[in-house]
Protein backbone atom coordinates (compact mmCIF):
# COMPACT_ATOMS: atom_id res chain seq x y z
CA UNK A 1 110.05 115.85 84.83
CA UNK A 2 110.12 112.48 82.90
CA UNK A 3 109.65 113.47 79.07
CA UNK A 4 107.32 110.83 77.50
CA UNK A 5 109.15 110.02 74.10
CA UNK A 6 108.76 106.51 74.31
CA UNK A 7 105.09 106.66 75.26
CA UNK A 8 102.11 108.28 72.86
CA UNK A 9 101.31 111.82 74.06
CA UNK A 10 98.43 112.35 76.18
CA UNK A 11 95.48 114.71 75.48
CA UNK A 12 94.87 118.25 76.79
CA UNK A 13 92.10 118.39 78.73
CA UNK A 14 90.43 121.16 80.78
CA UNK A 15 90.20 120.43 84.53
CA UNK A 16 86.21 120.08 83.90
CA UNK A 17 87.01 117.30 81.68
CA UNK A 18 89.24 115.91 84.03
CA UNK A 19 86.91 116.44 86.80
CA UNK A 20 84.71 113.93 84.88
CA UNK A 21 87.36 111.54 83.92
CA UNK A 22 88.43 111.25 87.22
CA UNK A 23 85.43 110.98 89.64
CA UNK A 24 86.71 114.47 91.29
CA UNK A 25 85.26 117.78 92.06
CA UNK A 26 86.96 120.88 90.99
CA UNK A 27 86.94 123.14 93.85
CA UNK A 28 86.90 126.59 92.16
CA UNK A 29 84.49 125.94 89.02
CA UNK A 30 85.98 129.00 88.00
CA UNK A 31 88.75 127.26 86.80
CA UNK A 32 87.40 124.92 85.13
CA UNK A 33 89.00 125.88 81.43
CA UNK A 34 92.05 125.51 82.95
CA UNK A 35 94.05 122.89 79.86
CA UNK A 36 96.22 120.47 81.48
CA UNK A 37 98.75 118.55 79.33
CA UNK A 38 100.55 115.80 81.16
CA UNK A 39 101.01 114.26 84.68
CA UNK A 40 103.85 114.75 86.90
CA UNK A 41 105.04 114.50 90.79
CA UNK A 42 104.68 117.53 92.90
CA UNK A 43 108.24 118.69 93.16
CA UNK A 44 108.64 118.55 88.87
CA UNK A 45 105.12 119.80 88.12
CA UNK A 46 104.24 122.98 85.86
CA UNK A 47 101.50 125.11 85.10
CA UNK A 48 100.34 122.88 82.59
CA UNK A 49 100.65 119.56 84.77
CA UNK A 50 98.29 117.52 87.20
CA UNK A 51 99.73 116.16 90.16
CA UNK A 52 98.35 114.43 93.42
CA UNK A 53 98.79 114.41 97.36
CA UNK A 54 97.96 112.10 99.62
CA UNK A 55 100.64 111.73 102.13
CA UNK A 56 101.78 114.54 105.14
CA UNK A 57 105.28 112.97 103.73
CA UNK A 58 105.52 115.62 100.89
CA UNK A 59 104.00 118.26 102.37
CA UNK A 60 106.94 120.53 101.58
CA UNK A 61 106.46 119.45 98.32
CA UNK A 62 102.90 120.12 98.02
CA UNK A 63 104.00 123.66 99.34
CA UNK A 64 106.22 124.58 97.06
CA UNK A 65 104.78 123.12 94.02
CA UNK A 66 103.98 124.98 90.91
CA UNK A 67 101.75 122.01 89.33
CA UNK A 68 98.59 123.91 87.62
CA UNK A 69 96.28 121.51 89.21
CA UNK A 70 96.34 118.58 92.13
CA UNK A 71 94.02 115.65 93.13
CA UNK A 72 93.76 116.21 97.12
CA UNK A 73 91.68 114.41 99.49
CA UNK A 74 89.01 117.26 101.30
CA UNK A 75 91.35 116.70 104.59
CA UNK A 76 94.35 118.12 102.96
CA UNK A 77 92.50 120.51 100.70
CA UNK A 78 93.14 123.61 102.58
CA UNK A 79 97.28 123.17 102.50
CA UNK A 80 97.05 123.28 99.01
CA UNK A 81 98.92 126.59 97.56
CA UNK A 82 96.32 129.19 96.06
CA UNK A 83 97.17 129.34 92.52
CA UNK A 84 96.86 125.79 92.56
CA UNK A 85 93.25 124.48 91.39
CA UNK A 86 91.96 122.03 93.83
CA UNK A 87 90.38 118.37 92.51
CA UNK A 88 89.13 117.08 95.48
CA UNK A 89 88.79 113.14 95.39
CA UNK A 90 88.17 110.71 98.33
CA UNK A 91 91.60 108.34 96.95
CA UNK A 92 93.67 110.76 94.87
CA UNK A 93 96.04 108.33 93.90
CA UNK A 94 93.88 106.39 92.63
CA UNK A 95 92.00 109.05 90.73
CA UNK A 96 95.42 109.69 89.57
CA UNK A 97 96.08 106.12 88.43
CA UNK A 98 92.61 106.38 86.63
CA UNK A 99 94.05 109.22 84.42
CA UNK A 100 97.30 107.74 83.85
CA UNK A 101 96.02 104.66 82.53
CA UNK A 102 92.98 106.42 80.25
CA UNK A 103 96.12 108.23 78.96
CA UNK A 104 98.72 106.17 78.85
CA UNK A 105 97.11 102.58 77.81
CA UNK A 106 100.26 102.36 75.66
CA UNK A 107 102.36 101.76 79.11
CA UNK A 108 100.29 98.51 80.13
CA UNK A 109 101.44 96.11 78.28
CA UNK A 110 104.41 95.98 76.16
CA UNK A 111 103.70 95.79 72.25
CA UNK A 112 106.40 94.36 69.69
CA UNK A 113 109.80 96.22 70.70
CA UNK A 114 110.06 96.26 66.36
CA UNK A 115 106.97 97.57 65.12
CA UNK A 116 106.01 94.14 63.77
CA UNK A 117 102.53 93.44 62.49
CA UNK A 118 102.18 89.85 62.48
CA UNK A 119 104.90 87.28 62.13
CA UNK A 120 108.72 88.56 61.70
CA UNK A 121 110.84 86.93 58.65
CA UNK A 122 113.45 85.91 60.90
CA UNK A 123 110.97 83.90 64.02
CA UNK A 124 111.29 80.89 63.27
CA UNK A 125 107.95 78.71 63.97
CA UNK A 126 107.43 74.65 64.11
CA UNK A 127 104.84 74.03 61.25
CA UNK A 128 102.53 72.30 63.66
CA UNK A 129 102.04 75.22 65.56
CA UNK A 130 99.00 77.05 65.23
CA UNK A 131 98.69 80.33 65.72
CA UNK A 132 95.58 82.49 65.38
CA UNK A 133 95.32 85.30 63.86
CA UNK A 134 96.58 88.29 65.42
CA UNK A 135 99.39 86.65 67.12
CA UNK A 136 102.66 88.85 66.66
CA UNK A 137 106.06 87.92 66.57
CA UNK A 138 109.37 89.21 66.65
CA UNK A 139 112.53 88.37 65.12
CA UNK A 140 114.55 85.42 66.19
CA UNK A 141 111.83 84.30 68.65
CA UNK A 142 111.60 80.08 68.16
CA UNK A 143 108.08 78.44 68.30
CA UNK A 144 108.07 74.99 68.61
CA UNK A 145 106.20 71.72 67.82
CA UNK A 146 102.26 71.82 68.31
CA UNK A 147 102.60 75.35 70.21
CA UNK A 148 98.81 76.93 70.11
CA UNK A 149 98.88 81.03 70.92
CA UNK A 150 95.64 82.90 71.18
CA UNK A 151 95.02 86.14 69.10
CA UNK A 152 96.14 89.11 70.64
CA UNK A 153 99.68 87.40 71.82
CA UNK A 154 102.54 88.87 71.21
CA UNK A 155 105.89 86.89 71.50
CA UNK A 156 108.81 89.23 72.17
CA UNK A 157 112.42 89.11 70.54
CA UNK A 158 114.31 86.31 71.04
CA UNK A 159 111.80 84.15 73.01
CA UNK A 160 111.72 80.24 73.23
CA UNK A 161 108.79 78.51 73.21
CA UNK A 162 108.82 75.02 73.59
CA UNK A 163 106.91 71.93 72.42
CA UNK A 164 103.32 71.81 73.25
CA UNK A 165 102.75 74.69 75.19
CA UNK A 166 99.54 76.27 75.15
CA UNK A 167 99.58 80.09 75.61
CA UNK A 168 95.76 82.07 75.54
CA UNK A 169 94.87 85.50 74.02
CA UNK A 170 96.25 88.86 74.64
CA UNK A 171 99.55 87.83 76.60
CA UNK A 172 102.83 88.90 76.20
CA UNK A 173 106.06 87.24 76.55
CA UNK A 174 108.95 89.60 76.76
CA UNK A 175 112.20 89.03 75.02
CA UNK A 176 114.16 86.24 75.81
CA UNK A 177 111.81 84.28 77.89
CA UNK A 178 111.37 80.61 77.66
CA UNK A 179 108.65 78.68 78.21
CA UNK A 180 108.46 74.96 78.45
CA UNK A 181 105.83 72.49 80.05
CA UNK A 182 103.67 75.20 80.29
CA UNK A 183 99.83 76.10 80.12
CA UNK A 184 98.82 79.60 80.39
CA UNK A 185 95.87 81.48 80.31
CA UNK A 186 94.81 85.28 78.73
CA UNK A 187 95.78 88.22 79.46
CA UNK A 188 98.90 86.93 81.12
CA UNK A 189 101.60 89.60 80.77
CA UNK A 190 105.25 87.95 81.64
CA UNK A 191 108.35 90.30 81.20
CA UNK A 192 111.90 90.11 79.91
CA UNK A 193 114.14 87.30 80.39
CA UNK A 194 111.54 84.42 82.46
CA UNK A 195 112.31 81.14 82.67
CA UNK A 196 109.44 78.69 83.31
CA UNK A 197 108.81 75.39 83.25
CA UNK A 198 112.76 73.81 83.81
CA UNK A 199 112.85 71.23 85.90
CA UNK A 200 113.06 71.55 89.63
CA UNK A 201 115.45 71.13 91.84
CA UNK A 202 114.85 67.51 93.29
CA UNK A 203 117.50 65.36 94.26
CA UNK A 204 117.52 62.34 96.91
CA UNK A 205 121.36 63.82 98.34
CA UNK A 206 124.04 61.67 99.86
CA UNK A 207 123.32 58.61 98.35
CA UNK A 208 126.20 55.63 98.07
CA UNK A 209 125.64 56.90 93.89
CA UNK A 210 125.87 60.65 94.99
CA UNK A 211 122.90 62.76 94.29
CA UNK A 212 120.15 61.14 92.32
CA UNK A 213 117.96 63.51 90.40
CA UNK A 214 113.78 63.00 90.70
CA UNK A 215 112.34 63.45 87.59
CA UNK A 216 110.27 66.25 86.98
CA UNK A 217 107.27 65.23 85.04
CA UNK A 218 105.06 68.27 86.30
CA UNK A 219 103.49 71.16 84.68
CA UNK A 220 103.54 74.92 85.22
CA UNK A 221 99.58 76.35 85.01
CA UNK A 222 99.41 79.97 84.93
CA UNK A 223 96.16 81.23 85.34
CA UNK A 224 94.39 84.00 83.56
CA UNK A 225 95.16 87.91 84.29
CA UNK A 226 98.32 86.87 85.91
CA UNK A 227 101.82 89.68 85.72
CA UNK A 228 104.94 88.27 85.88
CA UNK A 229 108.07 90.01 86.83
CA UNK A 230 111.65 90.50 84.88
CA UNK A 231 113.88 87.51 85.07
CA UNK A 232 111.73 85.48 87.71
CA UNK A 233 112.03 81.65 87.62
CA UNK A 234 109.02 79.31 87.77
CA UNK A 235 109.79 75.54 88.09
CA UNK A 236 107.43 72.70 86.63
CA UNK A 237 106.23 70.05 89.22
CA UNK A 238 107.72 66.81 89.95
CA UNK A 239 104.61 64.74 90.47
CA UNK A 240 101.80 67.65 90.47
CA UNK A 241 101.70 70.58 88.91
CA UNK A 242 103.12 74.08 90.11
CA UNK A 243 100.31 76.64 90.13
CA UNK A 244 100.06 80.57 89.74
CA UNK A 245 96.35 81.44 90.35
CA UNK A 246 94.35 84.40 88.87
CA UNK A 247 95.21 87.53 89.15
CA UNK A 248 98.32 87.56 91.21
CA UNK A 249 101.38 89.95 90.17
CA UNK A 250 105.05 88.65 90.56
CA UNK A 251 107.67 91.39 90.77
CA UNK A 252 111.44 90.75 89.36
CA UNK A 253 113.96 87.82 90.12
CA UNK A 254 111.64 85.52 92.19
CA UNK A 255 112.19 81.84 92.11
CA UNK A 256 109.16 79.48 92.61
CA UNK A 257 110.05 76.40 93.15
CA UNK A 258 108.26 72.87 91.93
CA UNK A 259 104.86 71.78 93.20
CA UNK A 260 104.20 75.27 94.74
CA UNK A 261 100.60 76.64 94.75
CA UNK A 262 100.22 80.37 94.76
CA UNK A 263 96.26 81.02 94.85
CA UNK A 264 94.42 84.50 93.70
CA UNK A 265 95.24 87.91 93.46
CA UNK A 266 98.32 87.65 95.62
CA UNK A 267 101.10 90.04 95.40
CA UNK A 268 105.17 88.92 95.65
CA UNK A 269 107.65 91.61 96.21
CA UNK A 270 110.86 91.29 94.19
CA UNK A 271 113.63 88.58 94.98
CA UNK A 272 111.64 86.26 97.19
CA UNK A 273 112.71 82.50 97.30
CA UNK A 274 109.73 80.29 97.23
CA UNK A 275 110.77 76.57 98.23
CA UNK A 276 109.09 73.57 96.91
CA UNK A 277 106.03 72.36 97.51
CA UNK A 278 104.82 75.44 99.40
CA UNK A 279 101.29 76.39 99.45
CA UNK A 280 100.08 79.85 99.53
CA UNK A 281 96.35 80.56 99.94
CA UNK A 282 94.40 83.81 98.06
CA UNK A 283 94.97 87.42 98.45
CA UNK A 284 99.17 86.74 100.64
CA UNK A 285 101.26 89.51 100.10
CA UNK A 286 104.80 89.07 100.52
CA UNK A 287 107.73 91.52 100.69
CA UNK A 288 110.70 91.51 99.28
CA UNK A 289 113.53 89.23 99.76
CA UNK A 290 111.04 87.26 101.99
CA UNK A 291 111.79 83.30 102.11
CA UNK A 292 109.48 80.54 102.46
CA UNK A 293 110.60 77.21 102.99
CA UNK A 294 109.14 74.06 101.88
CA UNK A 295 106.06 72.13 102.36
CA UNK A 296 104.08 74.97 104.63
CA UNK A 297 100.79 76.31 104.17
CA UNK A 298 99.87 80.32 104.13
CA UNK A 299 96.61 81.33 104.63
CA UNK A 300 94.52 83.51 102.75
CA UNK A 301 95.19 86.81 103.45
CA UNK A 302 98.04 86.34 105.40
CA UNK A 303 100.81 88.98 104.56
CA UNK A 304 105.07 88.76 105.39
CA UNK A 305 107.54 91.45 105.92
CA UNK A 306 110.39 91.69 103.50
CA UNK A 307 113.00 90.32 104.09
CA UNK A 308 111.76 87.41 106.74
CA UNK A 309 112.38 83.82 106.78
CA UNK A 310 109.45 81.77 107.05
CA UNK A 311 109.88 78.12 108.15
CA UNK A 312 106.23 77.78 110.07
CA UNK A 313 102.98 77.50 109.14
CA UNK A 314 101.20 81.37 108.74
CA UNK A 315 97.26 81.22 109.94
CA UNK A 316 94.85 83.24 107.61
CA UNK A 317 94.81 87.05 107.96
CA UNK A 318 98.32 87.44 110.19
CA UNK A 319 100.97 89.46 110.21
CA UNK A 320 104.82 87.70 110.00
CA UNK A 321 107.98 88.90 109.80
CA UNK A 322 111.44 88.94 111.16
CA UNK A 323 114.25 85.87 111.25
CA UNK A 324 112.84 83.47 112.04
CA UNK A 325 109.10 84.81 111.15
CA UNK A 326 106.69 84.77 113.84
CA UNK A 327 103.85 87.39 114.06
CA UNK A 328 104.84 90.86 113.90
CA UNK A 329 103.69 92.24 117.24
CA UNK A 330 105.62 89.53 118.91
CA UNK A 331 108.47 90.31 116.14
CA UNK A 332 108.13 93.99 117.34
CA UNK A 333 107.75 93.32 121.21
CA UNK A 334 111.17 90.94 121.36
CA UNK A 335 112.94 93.74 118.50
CA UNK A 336 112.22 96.36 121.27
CA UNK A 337 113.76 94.07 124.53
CA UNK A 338 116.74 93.27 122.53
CA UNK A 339 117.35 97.17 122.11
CA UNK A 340 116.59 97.86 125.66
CA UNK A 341 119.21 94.90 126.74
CA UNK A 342 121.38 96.60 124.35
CA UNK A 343 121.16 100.02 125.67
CA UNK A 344 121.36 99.11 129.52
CA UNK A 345 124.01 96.88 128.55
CA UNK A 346 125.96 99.71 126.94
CA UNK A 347 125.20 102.07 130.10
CA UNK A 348 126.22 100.01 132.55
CA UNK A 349 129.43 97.93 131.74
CA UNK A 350 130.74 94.98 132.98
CA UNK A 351 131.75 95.45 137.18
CA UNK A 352 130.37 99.17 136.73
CA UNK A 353 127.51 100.45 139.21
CA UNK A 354 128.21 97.57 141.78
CA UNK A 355 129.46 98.11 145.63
């Protein structure tokens, strides 16, 4: 089982109090002093532990387990081992995710890597910055000229902020970051080693004076609530601005290109390659290594498997994938006659099976 050291110890609770903290009902009442002390997975569980189930997957797991207790669903409740007290919940994971983050707020969002309390003696900060109070700093980050950072902030090791760039309350900006031609709202949490707001990549090519950059005069605008992944790139716009919308959560390594427009609450899986220009409408998910070429519209909704390559327009609420993307059943449908082509191919050779 992971060992928490990094992380503040949880509580121990008895599985009534648990029962109330999560929404659940405890089967056996019986049990109900029960003291649980921690969270773990099925297979690495102890007496003392809480774990959930919620997929036929693990079932040999759930057999064998010797977790004390274990958030089930009332349709799985009777495969549950006997000396195992039931917490039956409608969605155990996300009873479970309930309890891990009432005891574990400390895992949400990062605080200073250094203990610091305030500013560190070796950040260095622009004198026309403003910073309310608050704000904390760690060593060797570099504010610059007329930065403004909301209370709450906290600017990780090493991170470069550039000249006028406005960042709201409660964010954090992991170590190494930079930010440049930026505006970003609160409770924006952005991870280790992002770069946003370099220029984009915008060239006229082939020209008789070679390639001829376009300047990039554009902004990035992150909107409020928004997560952004480890060492993901986010260019500034050319002519408008490139957008992140509300609520959506970036995963690590994904490039955004200039002028895109990501809308709300949408989810991007790690390494995608977002092309300029692109628009992408509320509520897409996108899986990993998925990439979107220039200039198209998704709509709301609209979700694409990992790994596809997207050159088409995607209508609101479908289903893309493959190379080139088209929509899955029709992805599935031509996956399935290629392997059947394949297969009678492979059964009947070349001159074989003819008189």
């Amino acid at each position: 089982m992971a060992q928490p050291i990094f992380f503040k110890q949880p509580p121990s609770s008895t599985l009534a109090e648990l029962a109330t903290l999560t929404g659940a009902v405890l089967a056996d009442p019986a049990r109900g002093g029960h003291v649980i002390r921690g969270l773990a997975s099925l297979d690495e569980a102890g007496p003392m532990h809480l774990a959930f189930f919620d997929n036929l997957k693990y079932a040999d797991q759930l057999k064998a387990t010797k977790a004390g207790a274990c958030l089930v669903s009332p349709r799985f409740e009777a495969q549950v081992p006997a000396h195992v007290a039931v917490l039956r919940a409608g969605q155990p994971f996300r009873a479970f995710v309930r309890l891990a983050r009432e005891w574990h707020a400390d895992a949400l969002r990062p605080q200073s890597w250094f203990d610091v309390d305030g500013i560190a003696p070796s950040a260095i900060i622009d004198p026309s910055a403003h910073l309310e109070d608050g704000v904390i700093v760690d060593p060797l980050a570099v504010i610059g000229p007329r930065v403004e950072i909301g209370t709450g902030t906290v600017i990780g090791a090493g991170a470069v902020i550039g000249a006028d760039v406005k960042i709201g309350r409660d964010c954090n900006v992991g170590a190494r970051t930079t930010i440049q031609f930026a505006l970003i709202g609160n409770n924006v949490l952005i991870h280790p080693g992002c770069s946003i707001g370099q220029d984009g990549y915008g060239f006229i090519f082939f020209g008789p004076e070679g390639h001829l950059k376009v300047p990039q005069t554009g902004r990035v605008l992150i909107q409020n609530d928004v997560e952004i992944g480890a060492s993901t790139t986010i260019d500034r716009g050319s002519l408008r601005d490139t957008v992140i919308g509300e609520g959506t959560k970036i995963d690590n390594q994904v490039q955004i290109g200039h002028n895109v427009s990501i809308g709300r609450h949408c989810l991007l899986a790690a390494q995608i390659g977002l092309a300029g220009s692109l628009t992408i409408g509320d509520n897409v998910a996108i899986g990993a290594k998925a990439g979107l070429n220039n200039h198209i519209k998704i709509g709301d909704g609209a979700q694409i498997a990992a790994m596809s390559a997207v050159k088409d327009d995607i209508p609101a609420n479908e289903r893309w994938g493959g190379h080139l993307a088209r929509p899955t059943r029709q992805w599935f449908r031509e996956t399935l006659a290629l392997e059947r082509l394949a297969r009678d191919g492979a059964a009947h050779p070349k001159g074989e099976g003819k008189e």
